[in-house]
PDB file of N, CA and C in Angstrom:
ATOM      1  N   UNK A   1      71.563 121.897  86.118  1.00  0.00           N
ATOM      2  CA  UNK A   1      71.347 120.688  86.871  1.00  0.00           C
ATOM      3  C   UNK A   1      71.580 120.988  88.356  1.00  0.00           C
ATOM      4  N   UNK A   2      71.047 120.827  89.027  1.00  0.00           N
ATOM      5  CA  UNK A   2      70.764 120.912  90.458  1.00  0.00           C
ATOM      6  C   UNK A   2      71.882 119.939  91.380  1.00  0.00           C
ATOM      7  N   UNK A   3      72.385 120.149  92.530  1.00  0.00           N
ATOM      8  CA  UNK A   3      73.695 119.389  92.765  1.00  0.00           C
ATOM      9  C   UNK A   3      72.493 118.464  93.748  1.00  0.00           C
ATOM     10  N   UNK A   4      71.671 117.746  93.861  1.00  0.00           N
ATOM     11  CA  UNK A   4      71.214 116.438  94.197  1.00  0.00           C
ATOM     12  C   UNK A   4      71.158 115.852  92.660  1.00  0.00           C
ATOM     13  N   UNK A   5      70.674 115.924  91.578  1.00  0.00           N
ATOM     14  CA  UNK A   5      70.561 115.731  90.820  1.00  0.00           C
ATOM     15  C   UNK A   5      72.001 115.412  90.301  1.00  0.00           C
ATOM     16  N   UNK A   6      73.171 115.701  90.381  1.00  0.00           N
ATOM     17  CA  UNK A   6      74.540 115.527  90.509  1.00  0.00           C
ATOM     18  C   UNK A   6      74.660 114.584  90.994  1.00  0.00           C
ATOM     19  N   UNK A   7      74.315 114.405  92.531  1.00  0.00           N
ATOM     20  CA  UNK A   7      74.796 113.325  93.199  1.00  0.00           C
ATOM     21  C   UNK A   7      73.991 112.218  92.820  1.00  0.00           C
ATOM     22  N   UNK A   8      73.322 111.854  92.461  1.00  0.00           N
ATOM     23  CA  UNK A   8      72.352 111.144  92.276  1.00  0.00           C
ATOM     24  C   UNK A   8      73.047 110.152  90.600  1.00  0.00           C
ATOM     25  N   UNK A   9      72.984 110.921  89.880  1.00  0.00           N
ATOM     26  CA  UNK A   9      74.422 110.706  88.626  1.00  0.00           C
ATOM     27  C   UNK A   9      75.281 109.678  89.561  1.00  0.00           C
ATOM     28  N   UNK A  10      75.897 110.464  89.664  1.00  0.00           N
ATOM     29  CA  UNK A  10      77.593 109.930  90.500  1.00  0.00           C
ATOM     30  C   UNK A  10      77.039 108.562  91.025  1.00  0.00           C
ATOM     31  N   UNK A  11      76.262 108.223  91.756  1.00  0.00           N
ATOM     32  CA  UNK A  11      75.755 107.179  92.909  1.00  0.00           C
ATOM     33  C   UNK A  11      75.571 106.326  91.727  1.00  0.00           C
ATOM     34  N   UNK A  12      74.325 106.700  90.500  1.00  0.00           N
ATOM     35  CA  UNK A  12      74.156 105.583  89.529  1.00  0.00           C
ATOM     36  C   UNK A  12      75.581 104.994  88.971  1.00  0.00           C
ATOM     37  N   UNK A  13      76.852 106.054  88.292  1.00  0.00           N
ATOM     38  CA  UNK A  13      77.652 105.575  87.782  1.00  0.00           C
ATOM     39  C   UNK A  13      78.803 105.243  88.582  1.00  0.00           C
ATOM     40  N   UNK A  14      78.827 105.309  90.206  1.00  0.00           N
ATOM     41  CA  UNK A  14      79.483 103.715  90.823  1.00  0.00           C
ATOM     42  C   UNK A  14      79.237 103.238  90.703  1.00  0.00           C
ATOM     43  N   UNK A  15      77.685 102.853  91.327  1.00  0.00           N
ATOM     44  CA  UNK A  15      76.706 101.625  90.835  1.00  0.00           C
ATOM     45  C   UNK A  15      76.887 100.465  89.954  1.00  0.00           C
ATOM     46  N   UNK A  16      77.430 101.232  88.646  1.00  0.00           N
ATOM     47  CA  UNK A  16      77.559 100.216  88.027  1.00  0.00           C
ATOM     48  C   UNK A  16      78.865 100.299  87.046  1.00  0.00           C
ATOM     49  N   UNK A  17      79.860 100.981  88.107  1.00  0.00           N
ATOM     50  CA  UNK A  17      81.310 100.886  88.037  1.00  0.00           C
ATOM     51  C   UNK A  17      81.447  99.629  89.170  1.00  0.00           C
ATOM     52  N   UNK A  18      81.001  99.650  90.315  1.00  0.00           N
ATOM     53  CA  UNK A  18      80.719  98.667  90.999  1.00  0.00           C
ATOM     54  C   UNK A  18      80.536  96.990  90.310  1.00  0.00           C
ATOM     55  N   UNK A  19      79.072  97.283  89.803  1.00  0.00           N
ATOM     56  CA  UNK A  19      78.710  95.999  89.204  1.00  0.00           C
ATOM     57  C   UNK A  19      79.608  95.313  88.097  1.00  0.00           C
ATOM     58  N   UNK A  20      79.994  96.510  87.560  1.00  0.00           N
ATOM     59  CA  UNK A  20      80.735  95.848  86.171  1.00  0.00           C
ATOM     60  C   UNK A  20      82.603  95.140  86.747  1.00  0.00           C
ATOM     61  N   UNK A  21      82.648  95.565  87.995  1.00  0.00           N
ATOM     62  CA  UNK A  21      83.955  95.128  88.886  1.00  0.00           C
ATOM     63  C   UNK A  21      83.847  93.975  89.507  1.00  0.00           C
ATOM     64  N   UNK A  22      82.351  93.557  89.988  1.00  0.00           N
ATOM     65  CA  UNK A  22      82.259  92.656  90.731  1.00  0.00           C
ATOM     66  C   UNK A  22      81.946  91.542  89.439  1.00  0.00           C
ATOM     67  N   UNK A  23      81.319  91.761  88.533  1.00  0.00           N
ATOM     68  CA  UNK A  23      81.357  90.945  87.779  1.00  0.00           C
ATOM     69  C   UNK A  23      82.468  90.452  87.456  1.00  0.00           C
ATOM     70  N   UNK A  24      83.664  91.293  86.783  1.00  0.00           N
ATOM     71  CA  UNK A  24      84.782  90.852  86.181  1.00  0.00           C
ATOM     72  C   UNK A  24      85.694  90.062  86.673  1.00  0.00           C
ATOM     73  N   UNK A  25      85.213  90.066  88.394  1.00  0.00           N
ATOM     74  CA  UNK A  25      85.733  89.098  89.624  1.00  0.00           C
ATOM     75  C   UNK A  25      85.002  87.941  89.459  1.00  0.00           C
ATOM     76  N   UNK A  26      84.024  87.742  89.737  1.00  0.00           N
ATOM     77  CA  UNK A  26      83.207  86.836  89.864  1.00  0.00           C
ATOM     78  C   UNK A  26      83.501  86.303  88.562  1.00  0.00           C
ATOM     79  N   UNK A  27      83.793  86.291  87.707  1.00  0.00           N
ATOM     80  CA  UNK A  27      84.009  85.473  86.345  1.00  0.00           C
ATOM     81  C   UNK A  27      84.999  84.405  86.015  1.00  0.00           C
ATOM     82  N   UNK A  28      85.668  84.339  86.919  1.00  0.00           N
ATOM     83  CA  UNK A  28      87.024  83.496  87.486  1.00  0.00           C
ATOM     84  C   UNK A  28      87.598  83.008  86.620  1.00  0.00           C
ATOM     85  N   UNK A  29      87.629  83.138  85.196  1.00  0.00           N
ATOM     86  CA  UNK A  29      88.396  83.273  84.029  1.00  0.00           C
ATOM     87  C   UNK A  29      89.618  83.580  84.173  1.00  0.00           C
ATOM     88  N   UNK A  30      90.654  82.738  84.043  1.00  0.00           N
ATOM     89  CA  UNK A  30      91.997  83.426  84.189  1.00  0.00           C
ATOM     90  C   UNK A  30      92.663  83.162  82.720  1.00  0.00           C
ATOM     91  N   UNK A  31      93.586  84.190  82.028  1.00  0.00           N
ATOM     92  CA  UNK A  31      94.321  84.276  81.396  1.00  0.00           C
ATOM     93  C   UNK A  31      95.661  83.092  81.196  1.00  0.00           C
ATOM     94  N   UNK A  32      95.774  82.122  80.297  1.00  0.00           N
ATOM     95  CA  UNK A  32      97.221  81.728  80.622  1.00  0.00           C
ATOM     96  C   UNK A  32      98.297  82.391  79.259  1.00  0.00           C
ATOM     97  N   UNK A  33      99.071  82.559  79.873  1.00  0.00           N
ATOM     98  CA  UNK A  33     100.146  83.368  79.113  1.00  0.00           C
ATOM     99  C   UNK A  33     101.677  82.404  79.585  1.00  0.00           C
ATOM    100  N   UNK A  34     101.713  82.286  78.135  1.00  0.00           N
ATOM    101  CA  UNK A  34     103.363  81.509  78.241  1.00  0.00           C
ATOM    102  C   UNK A  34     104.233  81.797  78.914  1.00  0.00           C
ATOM    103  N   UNK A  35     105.409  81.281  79.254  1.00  0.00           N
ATOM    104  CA  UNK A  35     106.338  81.956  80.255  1.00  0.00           C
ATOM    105  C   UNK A  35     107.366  82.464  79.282  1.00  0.00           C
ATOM    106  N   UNK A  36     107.954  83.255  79.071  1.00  0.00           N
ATOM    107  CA  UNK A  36     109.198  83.896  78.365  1.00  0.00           C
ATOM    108  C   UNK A  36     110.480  83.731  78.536  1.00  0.00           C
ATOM    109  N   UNK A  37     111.265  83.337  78.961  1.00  0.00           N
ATOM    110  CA  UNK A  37     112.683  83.105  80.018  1.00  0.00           C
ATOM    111  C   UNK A  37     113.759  84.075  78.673  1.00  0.00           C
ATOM    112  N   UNK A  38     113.637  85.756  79.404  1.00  0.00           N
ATOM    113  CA  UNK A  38     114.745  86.727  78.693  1.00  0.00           C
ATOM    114  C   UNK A  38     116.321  86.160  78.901  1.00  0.00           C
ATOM    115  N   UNK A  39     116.620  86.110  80.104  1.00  0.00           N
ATOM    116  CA  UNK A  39     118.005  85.517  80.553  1.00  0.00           C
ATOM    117  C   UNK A  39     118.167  84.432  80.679  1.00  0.00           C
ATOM    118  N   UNK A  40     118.791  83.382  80.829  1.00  0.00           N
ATOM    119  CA  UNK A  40     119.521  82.643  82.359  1.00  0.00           C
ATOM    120  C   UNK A  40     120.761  82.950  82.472  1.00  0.00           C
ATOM    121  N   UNK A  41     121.035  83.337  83.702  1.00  0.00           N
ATOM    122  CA  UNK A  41     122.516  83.199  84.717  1.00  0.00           C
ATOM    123  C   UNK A  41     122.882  82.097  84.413  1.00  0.00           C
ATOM    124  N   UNK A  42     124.450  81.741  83.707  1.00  0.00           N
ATOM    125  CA  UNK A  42     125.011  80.099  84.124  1.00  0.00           C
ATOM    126  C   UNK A  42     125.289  79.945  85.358  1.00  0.00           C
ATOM    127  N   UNK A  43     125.611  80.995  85.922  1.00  0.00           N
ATOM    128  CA  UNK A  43     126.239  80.985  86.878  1.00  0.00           C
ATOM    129  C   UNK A  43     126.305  81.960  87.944  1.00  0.00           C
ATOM    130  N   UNK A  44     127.076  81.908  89.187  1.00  0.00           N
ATOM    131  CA  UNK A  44     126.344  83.007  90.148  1.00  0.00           C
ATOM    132  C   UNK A  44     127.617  84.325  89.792  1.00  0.00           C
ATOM    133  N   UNK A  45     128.353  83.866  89.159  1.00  0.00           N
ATOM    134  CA  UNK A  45     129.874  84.352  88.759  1.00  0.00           C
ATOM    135  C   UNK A  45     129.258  85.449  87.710  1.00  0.00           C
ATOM    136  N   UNK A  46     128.281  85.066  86.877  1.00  0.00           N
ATOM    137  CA  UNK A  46     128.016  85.408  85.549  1.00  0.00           C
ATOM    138  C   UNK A  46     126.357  86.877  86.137  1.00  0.00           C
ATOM    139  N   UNK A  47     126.188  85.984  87.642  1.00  0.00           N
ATOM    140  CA  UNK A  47     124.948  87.448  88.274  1.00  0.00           C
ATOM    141  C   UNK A  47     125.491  88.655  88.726  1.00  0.00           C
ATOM    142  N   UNK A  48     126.877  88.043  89.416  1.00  0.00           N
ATOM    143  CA  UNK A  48     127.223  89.161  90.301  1.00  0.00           C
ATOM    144  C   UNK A  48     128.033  90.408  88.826  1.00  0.00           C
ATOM    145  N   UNK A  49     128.424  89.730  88.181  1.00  0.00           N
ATOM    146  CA  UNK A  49     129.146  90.351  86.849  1.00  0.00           C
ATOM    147  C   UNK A  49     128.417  91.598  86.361  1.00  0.00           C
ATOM    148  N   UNK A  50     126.957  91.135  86.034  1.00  0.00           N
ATOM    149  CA  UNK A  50     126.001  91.877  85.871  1.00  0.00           C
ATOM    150  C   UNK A  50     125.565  92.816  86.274  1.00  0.00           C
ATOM    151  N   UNK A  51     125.404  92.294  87.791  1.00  0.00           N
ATOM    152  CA  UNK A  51     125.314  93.334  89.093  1.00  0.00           C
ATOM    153  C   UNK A  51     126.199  94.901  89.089  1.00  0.00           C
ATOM    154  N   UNK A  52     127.535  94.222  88.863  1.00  0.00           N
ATOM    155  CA  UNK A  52     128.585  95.198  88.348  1.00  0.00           C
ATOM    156  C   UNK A  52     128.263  95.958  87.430  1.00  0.00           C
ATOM    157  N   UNK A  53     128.074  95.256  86.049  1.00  0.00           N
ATOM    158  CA  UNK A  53     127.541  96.246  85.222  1.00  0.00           C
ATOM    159  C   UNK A  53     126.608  97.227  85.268  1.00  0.00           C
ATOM    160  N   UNK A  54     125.563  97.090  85.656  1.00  0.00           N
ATOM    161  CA  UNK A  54     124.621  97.894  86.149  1.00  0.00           C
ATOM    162  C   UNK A  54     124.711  98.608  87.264  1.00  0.00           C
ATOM    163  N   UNK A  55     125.132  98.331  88.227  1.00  0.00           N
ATOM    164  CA  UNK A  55     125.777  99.503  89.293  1.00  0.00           C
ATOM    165  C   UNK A  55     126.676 100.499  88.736  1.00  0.00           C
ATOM    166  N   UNK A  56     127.914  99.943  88.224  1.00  0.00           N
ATOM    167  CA  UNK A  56     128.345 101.434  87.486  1.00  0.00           C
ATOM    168  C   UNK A  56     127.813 101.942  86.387  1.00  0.00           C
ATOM    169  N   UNK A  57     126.974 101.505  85.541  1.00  0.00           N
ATOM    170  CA  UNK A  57     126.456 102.447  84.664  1.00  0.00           C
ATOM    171  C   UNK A  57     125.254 103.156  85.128  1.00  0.00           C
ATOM    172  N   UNK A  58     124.372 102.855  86.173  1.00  0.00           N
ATOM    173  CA  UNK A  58     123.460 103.532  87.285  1.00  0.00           C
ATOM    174  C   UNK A  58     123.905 104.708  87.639  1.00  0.00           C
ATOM    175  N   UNK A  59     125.295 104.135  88.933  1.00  0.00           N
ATOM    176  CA  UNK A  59     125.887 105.027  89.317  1.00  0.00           C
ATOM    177  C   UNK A  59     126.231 106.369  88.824  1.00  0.00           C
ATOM    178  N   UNK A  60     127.291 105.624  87.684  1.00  0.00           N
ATOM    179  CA  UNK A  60     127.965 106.966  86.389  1.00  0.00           C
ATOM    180  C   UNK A  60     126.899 108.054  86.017  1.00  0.00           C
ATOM    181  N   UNK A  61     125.910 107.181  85.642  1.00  0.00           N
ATOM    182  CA  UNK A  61     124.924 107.957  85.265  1.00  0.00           C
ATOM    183  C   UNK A  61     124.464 109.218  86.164  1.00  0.00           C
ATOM    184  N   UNK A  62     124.208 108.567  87.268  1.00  0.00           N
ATOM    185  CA  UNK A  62     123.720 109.508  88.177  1.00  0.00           C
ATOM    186  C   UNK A  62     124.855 111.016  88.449  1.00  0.00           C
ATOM    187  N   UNK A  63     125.674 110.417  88.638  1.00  0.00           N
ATOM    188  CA  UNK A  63     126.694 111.237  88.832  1.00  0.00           C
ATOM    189  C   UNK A  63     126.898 112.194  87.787  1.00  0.00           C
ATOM    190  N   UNK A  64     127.659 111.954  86.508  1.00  0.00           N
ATOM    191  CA  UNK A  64     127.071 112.937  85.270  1.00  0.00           C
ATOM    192  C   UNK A  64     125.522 113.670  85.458  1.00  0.00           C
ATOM    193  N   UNK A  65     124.060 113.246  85.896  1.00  0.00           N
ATOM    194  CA  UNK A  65     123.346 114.296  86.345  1.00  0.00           C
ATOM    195  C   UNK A  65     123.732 115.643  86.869  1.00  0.00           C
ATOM    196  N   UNK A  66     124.038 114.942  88.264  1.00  0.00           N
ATOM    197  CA  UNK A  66     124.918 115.607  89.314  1.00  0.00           C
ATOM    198  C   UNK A  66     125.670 117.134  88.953  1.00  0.00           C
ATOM    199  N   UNK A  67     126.593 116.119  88.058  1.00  0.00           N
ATOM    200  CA  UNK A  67     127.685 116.767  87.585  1.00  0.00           C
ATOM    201  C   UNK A  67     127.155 118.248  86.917  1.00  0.00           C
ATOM    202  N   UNK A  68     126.359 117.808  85.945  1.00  0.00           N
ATOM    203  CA  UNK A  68     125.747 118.621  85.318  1.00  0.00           C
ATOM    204  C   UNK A  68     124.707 119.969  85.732  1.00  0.00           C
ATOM    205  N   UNK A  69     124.150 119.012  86.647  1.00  0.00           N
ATOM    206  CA  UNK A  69     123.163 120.112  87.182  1.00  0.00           C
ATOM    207  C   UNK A  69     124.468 121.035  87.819  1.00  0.00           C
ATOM    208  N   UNK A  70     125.212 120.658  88.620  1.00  0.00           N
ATOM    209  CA  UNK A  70     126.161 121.603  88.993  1.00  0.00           C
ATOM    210  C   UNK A  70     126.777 122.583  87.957  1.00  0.00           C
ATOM    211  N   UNK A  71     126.766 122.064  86.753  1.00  0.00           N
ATOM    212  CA  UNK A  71     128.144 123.196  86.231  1.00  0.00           C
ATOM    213  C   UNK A  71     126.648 124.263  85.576  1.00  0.00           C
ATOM    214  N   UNK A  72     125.553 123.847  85.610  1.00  0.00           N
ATOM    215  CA  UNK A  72     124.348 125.012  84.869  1.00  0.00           C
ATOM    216  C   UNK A  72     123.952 126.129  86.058  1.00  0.00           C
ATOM    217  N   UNK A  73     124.280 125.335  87.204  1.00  0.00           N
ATOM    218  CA  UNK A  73     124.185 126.219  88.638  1.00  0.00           C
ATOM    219  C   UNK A  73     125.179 127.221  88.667  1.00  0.00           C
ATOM    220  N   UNK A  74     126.457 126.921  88.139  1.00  0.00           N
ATOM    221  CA  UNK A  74     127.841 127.323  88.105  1.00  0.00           C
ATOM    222  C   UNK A  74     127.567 128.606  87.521  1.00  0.00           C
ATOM    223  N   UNK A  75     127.146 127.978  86.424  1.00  0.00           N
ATOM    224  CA  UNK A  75     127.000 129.171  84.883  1.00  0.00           C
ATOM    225  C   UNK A  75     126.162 130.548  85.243  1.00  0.00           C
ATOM    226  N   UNK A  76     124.579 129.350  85.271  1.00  0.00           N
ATOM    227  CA  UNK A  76     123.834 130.647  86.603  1.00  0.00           C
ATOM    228  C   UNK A  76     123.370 131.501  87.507  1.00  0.00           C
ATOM    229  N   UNK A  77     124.944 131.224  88.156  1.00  0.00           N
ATOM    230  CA  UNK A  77     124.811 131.882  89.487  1.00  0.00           C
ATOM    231  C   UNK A  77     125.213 133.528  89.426  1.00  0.00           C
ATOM    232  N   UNK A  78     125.266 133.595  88.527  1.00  0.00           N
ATOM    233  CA  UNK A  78     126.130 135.119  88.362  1.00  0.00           C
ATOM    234  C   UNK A  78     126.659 135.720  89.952  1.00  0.00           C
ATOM    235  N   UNK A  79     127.378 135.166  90.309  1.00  0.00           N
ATOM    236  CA  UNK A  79     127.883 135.809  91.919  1.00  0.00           C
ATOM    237  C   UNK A  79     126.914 135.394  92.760  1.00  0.00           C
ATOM    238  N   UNK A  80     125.977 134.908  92.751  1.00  0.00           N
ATOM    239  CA  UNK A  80     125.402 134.816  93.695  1.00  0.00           C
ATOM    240  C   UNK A  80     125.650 133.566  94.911  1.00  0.00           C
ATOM    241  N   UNK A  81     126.139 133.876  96.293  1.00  0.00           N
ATOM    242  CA  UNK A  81     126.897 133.424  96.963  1.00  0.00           C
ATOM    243  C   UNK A  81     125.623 131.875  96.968  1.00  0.00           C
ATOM    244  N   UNK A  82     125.071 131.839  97.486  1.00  0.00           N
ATOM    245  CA  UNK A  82     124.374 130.993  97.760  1.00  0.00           C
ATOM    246  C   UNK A  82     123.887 129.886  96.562  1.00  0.00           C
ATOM    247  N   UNK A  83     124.007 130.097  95.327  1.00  0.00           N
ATOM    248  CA  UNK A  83     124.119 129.229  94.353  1.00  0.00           C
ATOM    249  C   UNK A  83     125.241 128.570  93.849  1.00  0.00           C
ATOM    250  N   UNK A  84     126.032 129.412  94.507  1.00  0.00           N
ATOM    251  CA  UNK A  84     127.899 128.654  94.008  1.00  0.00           C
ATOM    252  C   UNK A  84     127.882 127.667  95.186  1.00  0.00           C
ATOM    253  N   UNK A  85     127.280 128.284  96.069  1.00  0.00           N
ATOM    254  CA  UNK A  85     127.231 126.691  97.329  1.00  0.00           C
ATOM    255  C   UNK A  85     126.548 125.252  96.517  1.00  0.00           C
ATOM    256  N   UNK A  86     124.851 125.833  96.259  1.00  0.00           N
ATOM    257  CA  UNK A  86     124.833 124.927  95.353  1.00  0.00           C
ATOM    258  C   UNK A  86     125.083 124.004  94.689  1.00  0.00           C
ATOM    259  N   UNK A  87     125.950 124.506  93.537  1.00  0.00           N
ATOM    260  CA  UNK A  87     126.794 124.232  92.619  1.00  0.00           C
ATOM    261  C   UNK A  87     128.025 123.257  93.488  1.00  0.00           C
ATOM    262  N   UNK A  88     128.334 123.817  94.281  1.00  0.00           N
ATOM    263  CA  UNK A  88     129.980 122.930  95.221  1.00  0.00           C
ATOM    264  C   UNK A  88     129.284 121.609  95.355  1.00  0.00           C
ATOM    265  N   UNK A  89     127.983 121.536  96.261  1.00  0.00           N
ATOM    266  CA  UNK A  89     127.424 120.767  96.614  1.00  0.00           C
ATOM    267  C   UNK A  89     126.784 119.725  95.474  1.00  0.00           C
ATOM    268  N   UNK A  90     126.450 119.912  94.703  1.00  0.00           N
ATOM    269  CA  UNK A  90     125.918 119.195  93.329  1.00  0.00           C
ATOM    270  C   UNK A  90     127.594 118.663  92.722  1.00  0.00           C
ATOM    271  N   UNK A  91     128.735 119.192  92.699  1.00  0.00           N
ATOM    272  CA  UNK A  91     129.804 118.906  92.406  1.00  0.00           C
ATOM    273  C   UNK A  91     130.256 117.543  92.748  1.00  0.00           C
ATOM    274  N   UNK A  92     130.194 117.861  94.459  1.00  0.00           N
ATOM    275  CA  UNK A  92     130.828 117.161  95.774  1.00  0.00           C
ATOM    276  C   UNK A  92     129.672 115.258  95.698  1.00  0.00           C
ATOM    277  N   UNK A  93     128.311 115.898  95.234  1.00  0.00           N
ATOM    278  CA  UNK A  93     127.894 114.704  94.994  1.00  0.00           C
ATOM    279  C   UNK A  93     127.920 113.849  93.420  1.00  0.00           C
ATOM    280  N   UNK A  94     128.369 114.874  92.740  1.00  0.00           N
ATOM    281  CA  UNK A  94     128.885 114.007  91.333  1.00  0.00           C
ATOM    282  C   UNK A  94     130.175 112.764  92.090  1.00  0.00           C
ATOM    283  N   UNK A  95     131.202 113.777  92.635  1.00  0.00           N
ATOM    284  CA  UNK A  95     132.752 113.131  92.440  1.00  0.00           C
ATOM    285  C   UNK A  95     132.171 111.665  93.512  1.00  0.00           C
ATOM    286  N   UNK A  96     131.225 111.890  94.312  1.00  0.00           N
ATOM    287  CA  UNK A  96     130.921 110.819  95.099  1.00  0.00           C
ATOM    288  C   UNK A  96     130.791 109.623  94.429  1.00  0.00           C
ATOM    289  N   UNK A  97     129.398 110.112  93.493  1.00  0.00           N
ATOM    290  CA  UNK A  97     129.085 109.011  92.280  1.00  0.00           C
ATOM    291  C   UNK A  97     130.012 108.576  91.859  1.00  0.00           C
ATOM    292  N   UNK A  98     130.782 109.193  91.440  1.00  0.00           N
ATOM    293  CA  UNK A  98     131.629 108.797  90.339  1.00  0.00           C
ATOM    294  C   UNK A  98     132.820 107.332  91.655  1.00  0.00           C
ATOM    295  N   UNK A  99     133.197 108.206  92.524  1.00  0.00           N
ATOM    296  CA  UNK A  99     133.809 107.444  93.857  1.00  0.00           C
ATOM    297  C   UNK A  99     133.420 106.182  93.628  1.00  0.00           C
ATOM    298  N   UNK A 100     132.018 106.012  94.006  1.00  0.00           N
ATOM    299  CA  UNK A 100     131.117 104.451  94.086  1.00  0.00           C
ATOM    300  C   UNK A 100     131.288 103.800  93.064  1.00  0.00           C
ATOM    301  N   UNK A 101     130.952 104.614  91.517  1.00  0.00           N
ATOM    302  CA  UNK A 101     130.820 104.192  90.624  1.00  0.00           C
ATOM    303  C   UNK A 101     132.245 103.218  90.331  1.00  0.00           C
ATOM    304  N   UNK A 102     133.434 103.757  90.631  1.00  0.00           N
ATOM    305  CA  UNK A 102     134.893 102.924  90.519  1.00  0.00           C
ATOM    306  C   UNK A 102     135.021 102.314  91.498  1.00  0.00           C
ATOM    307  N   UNK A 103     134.160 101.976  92.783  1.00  0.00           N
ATOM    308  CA  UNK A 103     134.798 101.315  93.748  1.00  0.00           C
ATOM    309  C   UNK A 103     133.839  99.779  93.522  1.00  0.00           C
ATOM    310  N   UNK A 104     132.363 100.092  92.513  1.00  0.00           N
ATOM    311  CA  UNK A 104     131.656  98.937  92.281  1.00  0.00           C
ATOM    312  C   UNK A 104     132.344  97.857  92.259  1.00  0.00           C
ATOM    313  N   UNK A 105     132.723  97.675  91.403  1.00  0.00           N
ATOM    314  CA  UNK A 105     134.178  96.247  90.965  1.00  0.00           C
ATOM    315  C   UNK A 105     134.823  95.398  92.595  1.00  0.00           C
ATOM    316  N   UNK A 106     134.798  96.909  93.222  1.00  0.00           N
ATOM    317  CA  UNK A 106     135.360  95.918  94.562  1.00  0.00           C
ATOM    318  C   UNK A 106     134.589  95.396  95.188  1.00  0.00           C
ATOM    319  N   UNK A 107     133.538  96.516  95.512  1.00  0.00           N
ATOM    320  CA  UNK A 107     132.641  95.538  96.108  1.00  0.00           C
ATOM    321  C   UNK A 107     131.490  94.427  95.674  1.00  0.00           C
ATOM    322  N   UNK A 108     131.842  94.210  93.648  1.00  0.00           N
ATOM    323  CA  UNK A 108     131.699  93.245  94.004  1.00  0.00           C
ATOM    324  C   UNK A 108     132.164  91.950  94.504  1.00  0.00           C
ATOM    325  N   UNK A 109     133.393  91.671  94.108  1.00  0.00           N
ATOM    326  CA  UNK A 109     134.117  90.713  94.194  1.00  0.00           C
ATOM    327  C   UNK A 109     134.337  90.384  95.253  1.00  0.00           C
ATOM    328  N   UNK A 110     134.124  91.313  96.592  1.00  0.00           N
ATOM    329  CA  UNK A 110     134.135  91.014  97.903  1.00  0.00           C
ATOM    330  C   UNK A 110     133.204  90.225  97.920  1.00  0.00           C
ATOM    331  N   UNK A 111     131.615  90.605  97.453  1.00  0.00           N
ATOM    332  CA  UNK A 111     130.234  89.184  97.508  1.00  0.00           C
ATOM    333  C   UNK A 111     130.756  88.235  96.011  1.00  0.00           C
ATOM    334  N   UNK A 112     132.123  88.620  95.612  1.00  0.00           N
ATOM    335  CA  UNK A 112     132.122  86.671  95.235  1.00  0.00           C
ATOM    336  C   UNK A 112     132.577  86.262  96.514  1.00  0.00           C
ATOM    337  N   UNK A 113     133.749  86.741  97.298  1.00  0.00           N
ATOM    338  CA  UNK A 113     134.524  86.329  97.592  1.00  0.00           C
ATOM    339  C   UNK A 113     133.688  85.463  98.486  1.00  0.00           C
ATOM    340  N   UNK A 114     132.611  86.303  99.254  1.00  0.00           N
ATOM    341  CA  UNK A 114     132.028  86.009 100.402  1.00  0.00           C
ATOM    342  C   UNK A 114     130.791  84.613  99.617  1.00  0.00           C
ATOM    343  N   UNK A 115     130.523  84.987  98.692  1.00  0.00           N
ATOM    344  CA  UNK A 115     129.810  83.181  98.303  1.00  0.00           C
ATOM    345  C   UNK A 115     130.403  82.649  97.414  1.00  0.00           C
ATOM    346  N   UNK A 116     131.204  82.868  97.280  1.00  0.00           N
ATOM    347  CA  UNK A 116     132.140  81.289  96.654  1.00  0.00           C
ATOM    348  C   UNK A 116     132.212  81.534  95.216  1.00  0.00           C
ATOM    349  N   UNK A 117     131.914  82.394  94.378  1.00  0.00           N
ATOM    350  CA  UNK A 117     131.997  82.414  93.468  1.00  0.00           C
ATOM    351  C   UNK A 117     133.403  82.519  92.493  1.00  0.00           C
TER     352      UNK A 117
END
């Protein structure tokens, strides 16, 4: 096949990648779909709680990564100066995580403190 003969393809099947788009617009058919309600908050006491929860188990999480990737760096470095840096550094940002991860609690209760909750 000859590359006009290519392009020529391609042009037909926008064409009517095109048409079949503008149609599906132009059809102004909309979908209604029920509403679902997974949660409700009673309360703003009961969001920020949440908030908590999920920040330290985010956090933790991340940090155990961290953690981890560091101690396989550790393992792998056989002497090699520049991977034990690595490794310090992948360490230094676990204990961080982990830092945030226990200090969550305070800060949330500072945003009760600060809206009334």
């Amino acid at each position: 096949m000859s590359a006009g003969c290519r392009r020529s393809i391609r042009r037909r099947v926008l064409l009517v990648a095109e048409l079949v788009a503008l149609a599906v617009l132009a059809s102004g058919t909309t979908a209604h779909a029920d509403t679902i309600l997974l949660a409700i908050a009673g309360s703003v006491d009961e969001v920020l709680t949440n908030i908590r929860n999920w920040l330290m188990g985010i956090l933790a999480g991340l940090a155990t990564v961290f953690f981890t990737i560091g101690a396989v760096r550790r393992v792998m470095a056989a002497g090699d100066p520049g991977e034990q840096e690595k490794a310090k550094e992948a360490f230094k940002a676990a204990g961080i995580g982990y830092a945030l991860a226990a200090l969550a609690p305070l800060v949330v209760s500072v945003l009760k403190g600060i809206v009334g909750a």
